[in-house]
N, C-alpha and C. Protein backbone atom coordinates (compact mmCIF):
# COMPACT_ATOMS: atom_id res chain seq x y z
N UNK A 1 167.36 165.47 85.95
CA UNK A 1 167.88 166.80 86.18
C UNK A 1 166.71 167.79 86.26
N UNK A 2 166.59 168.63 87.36
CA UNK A 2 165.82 169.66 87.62
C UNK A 2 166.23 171.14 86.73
N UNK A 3 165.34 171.36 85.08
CA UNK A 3 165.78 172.18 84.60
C UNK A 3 164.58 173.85 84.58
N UNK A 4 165.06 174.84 84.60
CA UNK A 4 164.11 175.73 84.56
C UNK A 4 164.62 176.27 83.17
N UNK A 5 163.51 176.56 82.21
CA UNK A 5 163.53 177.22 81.00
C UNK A 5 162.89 178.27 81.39
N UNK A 6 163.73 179.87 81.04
CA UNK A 6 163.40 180.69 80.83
C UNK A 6 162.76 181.43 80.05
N UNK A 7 161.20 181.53 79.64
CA UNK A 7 160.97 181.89 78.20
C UNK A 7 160.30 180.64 77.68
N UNK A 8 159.06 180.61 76.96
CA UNK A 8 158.51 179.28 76.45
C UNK A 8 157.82 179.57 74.59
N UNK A 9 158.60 180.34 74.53
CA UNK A 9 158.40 180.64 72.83
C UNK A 9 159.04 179.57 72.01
N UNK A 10 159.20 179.86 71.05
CA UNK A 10 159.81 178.57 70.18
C UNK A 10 160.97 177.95 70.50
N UNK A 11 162.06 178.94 70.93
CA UNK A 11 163.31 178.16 71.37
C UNK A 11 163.36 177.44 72.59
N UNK A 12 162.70 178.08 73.85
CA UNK A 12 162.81 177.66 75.14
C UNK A 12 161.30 176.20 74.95
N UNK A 13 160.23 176.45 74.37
CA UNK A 13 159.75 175.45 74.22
C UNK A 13 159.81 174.17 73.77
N UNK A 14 160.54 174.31 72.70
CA UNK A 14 161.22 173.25 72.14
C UNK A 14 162.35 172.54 72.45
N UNK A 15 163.06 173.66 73.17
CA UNK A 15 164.22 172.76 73.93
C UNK A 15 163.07 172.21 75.44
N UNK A 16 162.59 172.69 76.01
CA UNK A 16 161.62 172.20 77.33
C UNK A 16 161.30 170.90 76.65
N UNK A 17 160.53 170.98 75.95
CA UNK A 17 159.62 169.57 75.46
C UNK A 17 160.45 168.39 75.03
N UNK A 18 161.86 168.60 74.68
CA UNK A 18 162.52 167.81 73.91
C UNK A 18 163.17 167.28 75.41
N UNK A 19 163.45 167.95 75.79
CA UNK A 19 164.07 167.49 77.63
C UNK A 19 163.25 167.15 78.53
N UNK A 20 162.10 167.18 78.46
CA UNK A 20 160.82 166.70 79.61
C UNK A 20 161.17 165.23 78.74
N UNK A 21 160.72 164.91 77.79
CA UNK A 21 160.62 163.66 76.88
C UNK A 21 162.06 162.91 77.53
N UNK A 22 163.15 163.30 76.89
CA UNK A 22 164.51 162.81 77.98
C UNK A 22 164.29 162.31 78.90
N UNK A 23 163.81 162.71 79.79
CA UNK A 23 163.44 162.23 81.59
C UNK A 23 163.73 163.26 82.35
N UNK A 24 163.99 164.44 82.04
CA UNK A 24 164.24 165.98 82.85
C UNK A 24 163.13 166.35 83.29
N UNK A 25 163.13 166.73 84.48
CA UNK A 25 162.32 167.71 85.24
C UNK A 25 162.19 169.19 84.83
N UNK A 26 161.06 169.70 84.16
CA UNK A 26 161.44 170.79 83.31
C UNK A 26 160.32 172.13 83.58
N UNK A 27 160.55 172.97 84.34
CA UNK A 27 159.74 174.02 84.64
C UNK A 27 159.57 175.25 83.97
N UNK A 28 158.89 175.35 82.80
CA UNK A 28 158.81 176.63 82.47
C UNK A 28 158.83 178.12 82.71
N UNK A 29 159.44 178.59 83.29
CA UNK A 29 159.63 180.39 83.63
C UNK A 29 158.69 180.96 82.88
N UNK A 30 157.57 181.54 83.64
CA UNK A 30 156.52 182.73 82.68
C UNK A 30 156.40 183.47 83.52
N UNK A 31 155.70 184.90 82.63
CA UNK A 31 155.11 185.85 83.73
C UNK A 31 153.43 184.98 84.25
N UNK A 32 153.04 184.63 83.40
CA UNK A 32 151.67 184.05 83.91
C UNK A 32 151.51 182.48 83.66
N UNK A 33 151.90 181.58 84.54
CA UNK A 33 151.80 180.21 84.40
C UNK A 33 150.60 179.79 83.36
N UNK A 34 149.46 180.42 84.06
CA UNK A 34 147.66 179.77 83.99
C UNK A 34 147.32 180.56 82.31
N UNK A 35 148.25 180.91 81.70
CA UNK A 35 147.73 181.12 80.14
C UNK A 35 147.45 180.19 79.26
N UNK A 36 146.59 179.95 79.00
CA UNK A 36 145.97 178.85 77.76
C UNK A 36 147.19 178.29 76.85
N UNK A 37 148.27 179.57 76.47
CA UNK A 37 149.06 178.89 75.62
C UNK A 37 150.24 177.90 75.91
N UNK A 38 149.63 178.22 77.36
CA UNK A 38 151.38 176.82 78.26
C UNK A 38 150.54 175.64 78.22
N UNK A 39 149.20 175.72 78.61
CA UNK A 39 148.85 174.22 78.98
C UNK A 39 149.00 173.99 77.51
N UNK A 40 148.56 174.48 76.59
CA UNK A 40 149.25 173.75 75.09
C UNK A 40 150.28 173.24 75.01
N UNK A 41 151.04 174.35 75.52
CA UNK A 41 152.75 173.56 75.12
C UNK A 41 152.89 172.41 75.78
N UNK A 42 152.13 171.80 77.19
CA UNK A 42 152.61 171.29 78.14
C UNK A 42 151.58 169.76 77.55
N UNK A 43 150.78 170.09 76.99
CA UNK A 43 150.51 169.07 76.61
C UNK A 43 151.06 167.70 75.51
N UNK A 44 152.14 168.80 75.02
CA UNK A 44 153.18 168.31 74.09
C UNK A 44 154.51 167.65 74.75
N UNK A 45 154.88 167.99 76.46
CA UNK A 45 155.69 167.78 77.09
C UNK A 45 154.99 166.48 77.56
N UNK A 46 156.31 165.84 78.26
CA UNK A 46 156.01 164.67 79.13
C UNK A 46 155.25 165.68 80.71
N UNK A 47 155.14 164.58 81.26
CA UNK A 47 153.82 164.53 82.37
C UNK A 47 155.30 165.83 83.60
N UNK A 48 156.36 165.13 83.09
CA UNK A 48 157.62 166.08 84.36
C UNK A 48 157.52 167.19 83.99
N UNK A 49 157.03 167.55 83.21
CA UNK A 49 157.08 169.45 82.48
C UNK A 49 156.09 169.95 83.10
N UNK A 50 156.04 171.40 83.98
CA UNK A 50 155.03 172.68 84.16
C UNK A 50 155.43 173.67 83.73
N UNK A 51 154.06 174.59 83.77
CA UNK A 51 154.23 176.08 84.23
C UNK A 51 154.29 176.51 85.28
N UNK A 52 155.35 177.68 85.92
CA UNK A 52 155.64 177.80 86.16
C UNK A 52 155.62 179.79 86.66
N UNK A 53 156.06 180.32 87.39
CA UNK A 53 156.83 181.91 87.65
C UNK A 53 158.17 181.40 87.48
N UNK A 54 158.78 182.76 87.07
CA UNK A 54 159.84 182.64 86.77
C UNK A 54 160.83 182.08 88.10
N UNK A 55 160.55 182.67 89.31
CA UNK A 55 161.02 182.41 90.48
C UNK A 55 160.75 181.20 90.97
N UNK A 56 159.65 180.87 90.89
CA UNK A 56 159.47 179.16 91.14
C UNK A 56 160.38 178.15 90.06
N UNK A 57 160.23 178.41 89.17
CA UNK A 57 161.27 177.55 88.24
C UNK A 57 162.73 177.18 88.88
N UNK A 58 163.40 178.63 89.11
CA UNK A 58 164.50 178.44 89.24
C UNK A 58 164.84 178.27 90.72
N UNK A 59 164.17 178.62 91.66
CA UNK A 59 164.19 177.99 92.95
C UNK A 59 164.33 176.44 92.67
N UNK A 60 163.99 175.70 92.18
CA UNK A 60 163.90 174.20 91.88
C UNK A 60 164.65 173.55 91.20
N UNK A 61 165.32 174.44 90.36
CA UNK A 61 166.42 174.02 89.58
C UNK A 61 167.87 173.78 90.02
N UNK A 62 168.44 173.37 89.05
CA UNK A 62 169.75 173.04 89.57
C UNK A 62 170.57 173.82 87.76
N UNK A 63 169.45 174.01 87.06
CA UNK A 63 170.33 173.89 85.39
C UNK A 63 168.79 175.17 84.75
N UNK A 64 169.32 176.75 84.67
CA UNK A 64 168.39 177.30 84.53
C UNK A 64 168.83 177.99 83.01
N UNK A 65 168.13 177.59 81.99
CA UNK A 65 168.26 177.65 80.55
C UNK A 65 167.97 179.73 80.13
N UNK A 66 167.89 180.12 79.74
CA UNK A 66 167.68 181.79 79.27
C UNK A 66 167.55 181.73 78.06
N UNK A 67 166.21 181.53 77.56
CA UNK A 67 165.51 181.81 76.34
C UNK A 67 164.66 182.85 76.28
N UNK A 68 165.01 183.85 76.51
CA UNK A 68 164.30 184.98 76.28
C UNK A 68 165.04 186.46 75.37
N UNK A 69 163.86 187.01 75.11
CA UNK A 69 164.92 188.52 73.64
C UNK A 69 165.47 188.93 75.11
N UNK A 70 166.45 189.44 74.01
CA UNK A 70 167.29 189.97 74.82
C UNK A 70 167.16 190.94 75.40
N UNK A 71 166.01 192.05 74.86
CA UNK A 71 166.24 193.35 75.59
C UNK A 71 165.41 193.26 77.56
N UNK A 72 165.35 191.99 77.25
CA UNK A 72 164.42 191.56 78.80
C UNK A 72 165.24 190.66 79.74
N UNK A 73 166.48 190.23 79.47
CA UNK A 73 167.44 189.46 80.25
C UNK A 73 167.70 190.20 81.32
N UNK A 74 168.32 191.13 81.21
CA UNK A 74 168.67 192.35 82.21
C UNK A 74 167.80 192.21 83.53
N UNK A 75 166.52 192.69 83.07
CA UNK A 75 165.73 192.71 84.44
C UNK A 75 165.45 191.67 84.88
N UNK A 76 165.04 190.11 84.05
CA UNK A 76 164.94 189.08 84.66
C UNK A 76 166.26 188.60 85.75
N UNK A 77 167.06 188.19 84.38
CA UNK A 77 168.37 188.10 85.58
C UNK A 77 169.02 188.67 87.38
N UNK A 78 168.86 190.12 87.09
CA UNK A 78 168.94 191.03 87.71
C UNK A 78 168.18 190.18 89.08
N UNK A 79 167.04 189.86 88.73
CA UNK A 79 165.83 189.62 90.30
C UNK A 79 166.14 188.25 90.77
N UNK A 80 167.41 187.29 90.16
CA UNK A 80 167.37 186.16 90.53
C UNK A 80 168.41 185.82 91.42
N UNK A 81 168.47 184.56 92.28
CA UNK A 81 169.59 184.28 92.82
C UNK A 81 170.17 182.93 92.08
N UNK A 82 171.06 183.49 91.64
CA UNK A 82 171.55 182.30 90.60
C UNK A 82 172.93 181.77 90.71
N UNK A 83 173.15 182.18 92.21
CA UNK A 83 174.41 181.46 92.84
C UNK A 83 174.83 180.02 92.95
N UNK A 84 175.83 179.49 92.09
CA UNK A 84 175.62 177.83 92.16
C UNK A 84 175.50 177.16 90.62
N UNK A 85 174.30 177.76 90.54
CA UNK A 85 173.57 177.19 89.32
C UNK A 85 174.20 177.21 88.13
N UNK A 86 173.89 175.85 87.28
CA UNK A 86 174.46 176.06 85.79
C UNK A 86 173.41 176.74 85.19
N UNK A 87 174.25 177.73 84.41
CA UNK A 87 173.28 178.83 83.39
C UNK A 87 173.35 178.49 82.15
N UNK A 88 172.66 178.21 81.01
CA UNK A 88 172.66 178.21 79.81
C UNK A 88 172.62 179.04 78.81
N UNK A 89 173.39 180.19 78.35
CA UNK A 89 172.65 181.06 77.61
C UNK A 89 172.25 180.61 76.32
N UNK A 90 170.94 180.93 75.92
CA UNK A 90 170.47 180.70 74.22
C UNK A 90 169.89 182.32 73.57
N UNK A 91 170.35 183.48 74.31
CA UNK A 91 169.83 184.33 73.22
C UNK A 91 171.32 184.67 72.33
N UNK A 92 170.36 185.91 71.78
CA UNK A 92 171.20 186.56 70.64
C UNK A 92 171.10 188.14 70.58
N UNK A 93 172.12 188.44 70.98
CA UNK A 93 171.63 190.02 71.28
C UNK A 93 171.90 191.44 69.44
N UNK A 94 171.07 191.40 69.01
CA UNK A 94 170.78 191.45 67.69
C UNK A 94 170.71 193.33 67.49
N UNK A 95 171.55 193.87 66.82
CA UNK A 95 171.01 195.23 66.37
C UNK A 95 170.41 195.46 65.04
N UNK A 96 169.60 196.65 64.90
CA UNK A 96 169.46 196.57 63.80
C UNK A 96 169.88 196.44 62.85
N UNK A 97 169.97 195.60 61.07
CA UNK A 97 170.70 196.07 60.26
C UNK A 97 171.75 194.33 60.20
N UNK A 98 170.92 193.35 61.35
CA UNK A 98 171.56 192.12 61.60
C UNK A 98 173.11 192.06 61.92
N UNK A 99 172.92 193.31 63.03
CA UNK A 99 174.30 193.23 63.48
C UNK A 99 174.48 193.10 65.00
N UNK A 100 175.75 192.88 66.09
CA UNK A 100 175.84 192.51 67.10
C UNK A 100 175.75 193.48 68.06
N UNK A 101 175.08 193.14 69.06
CA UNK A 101 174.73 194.37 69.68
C UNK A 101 176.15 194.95 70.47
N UNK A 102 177.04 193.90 71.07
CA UNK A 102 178.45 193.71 71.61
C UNK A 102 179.68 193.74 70.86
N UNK A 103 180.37 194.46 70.71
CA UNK A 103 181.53 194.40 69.72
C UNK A 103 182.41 193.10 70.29
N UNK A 104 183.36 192.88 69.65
CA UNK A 104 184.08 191.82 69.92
C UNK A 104 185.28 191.90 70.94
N UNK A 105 184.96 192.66 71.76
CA UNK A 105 185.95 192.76 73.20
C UNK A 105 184.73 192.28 74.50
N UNK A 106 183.42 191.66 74.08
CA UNK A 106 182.66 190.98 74.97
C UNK A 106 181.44 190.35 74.19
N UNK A 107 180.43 189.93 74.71
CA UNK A 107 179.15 188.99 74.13
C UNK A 107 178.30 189.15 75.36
N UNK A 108 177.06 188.43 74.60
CA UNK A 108 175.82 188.45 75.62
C UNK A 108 176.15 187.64 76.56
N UNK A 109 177.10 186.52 76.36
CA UNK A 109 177.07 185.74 77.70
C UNK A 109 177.89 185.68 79.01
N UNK A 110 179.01 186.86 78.17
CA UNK A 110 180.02 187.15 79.47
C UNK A 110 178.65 188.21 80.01
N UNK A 111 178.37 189.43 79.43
CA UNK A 111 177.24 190.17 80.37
C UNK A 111 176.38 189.49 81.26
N UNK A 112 175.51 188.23 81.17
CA UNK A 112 175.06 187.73 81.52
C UNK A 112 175.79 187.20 82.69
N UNK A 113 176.96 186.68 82.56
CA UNK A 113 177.64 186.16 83.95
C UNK A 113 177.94 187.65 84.87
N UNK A 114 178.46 188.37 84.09
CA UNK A 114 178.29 189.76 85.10
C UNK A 114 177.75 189.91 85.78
N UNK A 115 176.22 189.97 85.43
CA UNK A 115 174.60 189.84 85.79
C UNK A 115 174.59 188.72 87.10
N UNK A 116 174.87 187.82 86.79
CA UNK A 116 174.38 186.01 87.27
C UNK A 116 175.79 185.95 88.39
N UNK A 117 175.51 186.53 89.40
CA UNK A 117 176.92 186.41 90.26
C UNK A 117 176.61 185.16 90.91
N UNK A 118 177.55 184.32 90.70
CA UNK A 118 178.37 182.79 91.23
C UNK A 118 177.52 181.98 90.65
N UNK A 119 177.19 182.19 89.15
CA UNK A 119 176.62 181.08 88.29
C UNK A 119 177.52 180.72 87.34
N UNK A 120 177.62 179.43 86.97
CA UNK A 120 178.20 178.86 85.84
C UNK A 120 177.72 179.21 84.69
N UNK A 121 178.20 179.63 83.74
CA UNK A 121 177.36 180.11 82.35
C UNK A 121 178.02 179.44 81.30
N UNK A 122 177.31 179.13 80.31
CA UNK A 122 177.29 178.66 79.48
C UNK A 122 176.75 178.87 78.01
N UNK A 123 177.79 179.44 76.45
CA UNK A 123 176.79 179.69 75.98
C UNK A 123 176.64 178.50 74.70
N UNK A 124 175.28 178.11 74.19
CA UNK A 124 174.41 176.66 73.83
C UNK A 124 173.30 176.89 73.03
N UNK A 125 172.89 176.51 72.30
CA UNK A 125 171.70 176.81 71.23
C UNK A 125 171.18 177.83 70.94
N UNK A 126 172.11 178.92 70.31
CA UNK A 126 172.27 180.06 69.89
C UNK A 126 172.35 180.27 68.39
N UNK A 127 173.15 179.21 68.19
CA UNK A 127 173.60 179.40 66.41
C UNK A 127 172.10 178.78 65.25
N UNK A 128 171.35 178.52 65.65
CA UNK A 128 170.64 177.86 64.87
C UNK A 128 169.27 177.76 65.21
N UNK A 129 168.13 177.96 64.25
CA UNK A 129 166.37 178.58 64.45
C UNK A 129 165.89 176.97 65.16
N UNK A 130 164.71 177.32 65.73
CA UNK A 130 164.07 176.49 66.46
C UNK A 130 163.71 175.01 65.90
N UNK A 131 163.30 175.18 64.65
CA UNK A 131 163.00 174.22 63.74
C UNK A 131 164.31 173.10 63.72
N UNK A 132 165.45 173.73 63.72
CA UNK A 132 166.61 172.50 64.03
C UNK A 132 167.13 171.93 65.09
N UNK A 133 166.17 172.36 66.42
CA UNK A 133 166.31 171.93 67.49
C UNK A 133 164.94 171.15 67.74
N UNK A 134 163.85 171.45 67.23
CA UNK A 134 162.97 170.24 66.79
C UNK A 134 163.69 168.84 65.83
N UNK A 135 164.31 169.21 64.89
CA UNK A 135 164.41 167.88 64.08
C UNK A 135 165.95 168.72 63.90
N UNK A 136 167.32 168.00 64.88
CA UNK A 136 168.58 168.41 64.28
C UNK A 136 169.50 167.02 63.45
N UNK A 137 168.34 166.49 62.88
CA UNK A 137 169.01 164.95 62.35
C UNK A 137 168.60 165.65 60.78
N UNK A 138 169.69 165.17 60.33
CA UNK A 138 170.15 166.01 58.48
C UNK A 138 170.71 164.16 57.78
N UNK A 139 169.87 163.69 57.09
CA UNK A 139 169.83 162.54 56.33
C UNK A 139 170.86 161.43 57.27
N UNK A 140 170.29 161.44 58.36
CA UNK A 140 170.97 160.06 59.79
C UNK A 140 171.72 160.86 60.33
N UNK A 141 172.34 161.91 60.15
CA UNK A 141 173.44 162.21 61.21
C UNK A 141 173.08 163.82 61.57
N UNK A 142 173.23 163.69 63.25
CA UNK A 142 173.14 165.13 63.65
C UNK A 142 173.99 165.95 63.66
N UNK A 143 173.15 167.00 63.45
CA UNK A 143 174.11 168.46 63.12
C UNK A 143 174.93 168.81 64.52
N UNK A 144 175.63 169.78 64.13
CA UNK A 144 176.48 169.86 65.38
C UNK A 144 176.20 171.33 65.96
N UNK A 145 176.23 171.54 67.55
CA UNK A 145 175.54 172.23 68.39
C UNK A 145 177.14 172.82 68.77
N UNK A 146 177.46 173.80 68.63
CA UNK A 146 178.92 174.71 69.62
C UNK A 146 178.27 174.97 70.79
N UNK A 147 179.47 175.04 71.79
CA UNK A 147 179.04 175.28 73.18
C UNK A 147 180.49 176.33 73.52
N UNK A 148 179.96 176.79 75.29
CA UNK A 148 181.12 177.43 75.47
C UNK A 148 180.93 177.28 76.88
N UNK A 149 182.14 177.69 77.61
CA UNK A 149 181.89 177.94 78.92
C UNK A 149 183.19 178.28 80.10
N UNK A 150 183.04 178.19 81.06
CA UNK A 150 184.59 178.12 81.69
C UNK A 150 184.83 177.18 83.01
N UNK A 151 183.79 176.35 83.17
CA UNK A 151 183.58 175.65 84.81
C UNK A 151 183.86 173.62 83.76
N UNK A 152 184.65 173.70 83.93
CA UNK A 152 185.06 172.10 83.45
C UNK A 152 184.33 170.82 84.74
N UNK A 153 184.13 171.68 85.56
CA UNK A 153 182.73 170.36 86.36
C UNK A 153 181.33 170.38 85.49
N UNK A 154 180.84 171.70 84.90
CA UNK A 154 180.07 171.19 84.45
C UNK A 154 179.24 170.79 83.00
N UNK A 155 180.73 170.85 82.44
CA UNK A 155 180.96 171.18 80.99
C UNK A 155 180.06 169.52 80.41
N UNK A 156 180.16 168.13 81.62
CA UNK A 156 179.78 167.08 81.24
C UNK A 156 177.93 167.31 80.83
N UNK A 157 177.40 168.30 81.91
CA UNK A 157 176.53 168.24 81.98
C UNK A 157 175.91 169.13 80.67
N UNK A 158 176.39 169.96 80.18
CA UNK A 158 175.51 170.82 78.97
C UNK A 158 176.01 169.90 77.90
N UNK A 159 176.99 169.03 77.71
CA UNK A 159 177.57 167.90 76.67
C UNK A 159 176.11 167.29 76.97
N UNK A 160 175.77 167.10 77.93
CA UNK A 160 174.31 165.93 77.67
C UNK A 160 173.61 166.40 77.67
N UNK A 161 173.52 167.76 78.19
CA UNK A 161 171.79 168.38 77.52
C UNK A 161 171.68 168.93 75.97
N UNK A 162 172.56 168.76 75.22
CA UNK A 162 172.71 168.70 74.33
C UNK A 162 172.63 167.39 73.33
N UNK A 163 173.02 166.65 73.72
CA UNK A 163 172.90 165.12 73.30
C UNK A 163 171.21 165.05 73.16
N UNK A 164 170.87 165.14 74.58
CA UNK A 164 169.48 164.91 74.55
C UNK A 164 168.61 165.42 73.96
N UNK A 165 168.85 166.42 73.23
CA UNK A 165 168.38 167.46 71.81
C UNK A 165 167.88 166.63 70.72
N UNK A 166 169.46 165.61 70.74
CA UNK A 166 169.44 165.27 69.28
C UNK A 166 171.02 165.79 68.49
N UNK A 167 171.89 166.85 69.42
CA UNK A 167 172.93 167.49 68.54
C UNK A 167 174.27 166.92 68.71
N UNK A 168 174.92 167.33 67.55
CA UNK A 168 176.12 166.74 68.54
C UNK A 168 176.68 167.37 68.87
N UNK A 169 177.32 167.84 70.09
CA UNK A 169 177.90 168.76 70.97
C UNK A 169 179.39 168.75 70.68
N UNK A 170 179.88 170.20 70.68
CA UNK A 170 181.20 170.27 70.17
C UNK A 170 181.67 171.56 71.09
N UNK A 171 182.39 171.10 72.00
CA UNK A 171 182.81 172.28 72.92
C UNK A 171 183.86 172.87 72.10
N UNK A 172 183.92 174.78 72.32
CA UNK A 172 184.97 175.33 71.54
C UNK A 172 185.84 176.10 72.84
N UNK A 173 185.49 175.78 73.78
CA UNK A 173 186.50 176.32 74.92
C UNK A 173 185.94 177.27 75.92
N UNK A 174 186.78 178.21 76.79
CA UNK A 174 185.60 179.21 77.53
C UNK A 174 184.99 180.33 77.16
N UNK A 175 184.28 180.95 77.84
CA UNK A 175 182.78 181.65 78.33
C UNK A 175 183.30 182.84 76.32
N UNK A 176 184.59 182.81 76.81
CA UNK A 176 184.96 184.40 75.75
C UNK A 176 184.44 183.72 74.07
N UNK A 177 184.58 182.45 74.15
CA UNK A 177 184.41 181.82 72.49
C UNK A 177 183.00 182.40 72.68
N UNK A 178 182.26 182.89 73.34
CA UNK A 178 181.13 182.94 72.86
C UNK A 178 181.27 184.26 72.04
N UNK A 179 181.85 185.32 71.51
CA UNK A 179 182.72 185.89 71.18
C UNK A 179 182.62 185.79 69.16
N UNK A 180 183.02 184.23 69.27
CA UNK A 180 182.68 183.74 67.82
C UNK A 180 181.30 182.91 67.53
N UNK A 181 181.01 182.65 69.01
CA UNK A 181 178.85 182.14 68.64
C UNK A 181 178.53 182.97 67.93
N UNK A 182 178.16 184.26 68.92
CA UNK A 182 177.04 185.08 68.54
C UNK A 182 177.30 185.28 67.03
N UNK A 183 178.29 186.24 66.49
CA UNK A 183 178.49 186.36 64.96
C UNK A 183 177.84 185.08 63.77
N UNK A 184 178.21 183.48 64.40
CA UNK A 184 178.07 182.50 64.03
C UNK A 184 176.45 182.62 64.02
N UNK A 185 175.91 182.97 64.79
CA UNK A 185 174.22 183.38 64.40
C UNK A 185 173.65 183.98 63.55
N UNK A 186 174.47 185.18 63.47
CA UNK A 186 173.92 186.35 62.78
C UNK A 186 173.99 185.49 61.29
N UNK A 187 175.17 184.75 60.79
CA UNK A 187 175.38 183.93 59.57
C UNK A 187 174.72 183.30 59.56
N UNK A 188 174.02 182.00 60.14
CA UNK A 188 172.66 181.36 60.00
C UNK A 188 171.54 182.53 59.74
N UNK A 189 171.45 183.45 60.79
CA UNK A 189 170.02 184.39 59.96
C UNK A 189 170.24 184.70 58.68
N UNK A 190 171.07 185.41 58.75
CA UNK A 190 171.65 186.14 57.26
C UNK A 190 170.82 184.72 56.19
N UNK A 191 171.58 183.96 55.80
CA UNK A 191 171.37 182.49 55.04
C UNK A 191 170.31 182.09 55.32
N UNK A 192 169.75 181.79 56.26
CA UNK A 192 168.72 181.12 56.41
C UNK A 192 167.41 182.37 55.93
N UNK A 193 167.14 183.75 56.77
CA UNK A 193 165.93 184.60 56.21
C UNK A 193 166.25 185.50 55.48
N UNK A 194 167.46 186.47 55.70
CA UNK A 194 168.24 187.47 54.70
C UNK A 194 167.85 186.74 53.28
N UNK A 195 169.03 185.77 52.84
CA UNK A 195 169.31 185.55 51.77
C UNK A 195 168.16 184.25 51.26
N UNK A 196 167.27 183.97 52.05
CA UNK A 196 165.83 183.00 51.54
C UNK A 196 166.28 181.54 51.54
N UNK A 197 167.50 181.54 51.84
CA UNK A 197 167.86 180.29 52.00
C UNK A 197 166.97 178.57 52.66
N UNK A 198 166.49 179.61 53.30
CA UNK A 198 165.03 178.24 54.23
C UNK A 198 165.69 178.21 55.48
N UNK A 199 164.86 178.11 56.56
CA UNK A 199 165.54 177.62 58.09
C UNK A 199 165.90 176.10 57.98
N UNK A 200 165.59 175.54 56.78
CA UNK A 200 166.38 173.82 56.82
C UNK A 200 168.04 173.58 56.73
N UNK A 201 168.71 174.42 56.96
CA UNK A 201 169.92 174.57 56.54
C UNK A 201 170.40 174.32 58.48
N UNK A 202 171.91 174.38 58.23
CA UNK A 202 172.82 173.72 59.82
C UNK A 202 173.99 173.84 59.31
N UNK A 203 175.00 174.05 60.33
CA UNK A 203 175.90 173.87 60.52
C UNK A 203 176.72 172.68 61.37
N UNK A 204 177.94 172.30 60.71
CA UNK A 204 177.80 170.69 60.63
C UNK A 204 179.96 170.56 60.59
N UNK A 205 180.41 170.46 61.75
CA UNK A 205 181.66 170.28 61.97
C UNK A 205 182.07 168.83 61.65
N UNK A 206 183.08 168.54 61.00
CA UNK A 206 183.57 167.53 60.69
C UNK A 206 185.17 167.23 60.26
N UNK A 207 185.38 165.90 60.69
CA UNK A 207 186.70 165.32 60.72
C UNK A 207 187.08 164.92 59.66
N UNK A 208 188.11 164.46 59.45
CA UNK A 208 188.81 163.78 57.97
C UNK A 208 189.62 162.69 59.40
């Protein structure tokens, strides 16, 4: 799969590197490809991973990931043609005071489809810090990853880019559940840096 990661900081890097390793074709989105700190990252990726412009990435893609703060989605998005394409959202649109920037009659990822005209969106590795998308295995069994979305063609496909993480993928229905993600974040920060809890902590759905 031809993926473009938007953003190569901890979240978008770590999901890149963990999916180049997979067997994904994985192009990093930057403003400046040729910075010292990508060929680092890239040296951590399999040989299918570059740097990248943001526009070259996603020209090539078929599956274009959005790891970037949020107050910079807007204009990126805005300049792209992202007709077709499966979208991933992974931010978190955060106010001060660890609260949501969207009240609960929308989320960052319906805006984002607003934004992203005739893209599939999807929202995916949002709830939980980078460190558990490096290592989401908790004593043999992986933690579980919520997803959302509304295009059931390609709901198979973020089920396996998720797999390929390491998580276990647990769809909660369409684009609006993202609705109950984002909040679901703010509770991992809260616990995890608020309350000193440690970023080793997850959230972890289970059956009887």
């Amino acid at each position: 799969m031809d993926i473009a990661v938007l953003g190569a900081g901890k979240v978008g890097g770590t999901l890149g590197k963990k999916w180049s390793h997979a067997g994904h074709n994985v192009g990093f989105g930057v403003r400046d490809p040729h910075e010292d700190k990508y060929q680092i990252l890239l040296n951590d990726c399999s040989e299918t991973a570059k740097a990248q412009t943001v526009a070259e990435s996603v020209a090539s893609a078929n599956v274009v990931v959005i790891a970037l703060p949020w107050n910079s989605v807007n204009e990126v998005v805005s300049d792209l043609d992202l007709n077709g394409k499966l979208v991933i959202d992974c931010t978190n649109a955060i106010a001060s005071g660890l609260k949501p920037v969207f009240p609960n009659t929308t989320s960052a990822a319906e805006q984002i489809a607003a934004w992203a005209t005739g893209a599939h969106v999807f929202k995916a590795f949002n709830t939980t810090g980078w460190e558990n998308m490096e290592n989401p295995d908790y004593h043999g069994t992986p933690i579980t990853m919520f997803y959302c979305g509304d295009s059931a063609e390609h709901q198979t496909t973020v089920h396996t880019l998720i797999q390929d993480v390491g998580f276990e993928p647990w769809f909660v229905g369409e684009l609006t559940k993202a609705r109950f993600l984002e909040p679901l974040a703010l509770l991992w920060i809260s616990e995890a840096i608020a309350q000193g809890k440690g970023r080793d902590i997850a959230f972890k759905m289970m059956k009887r």
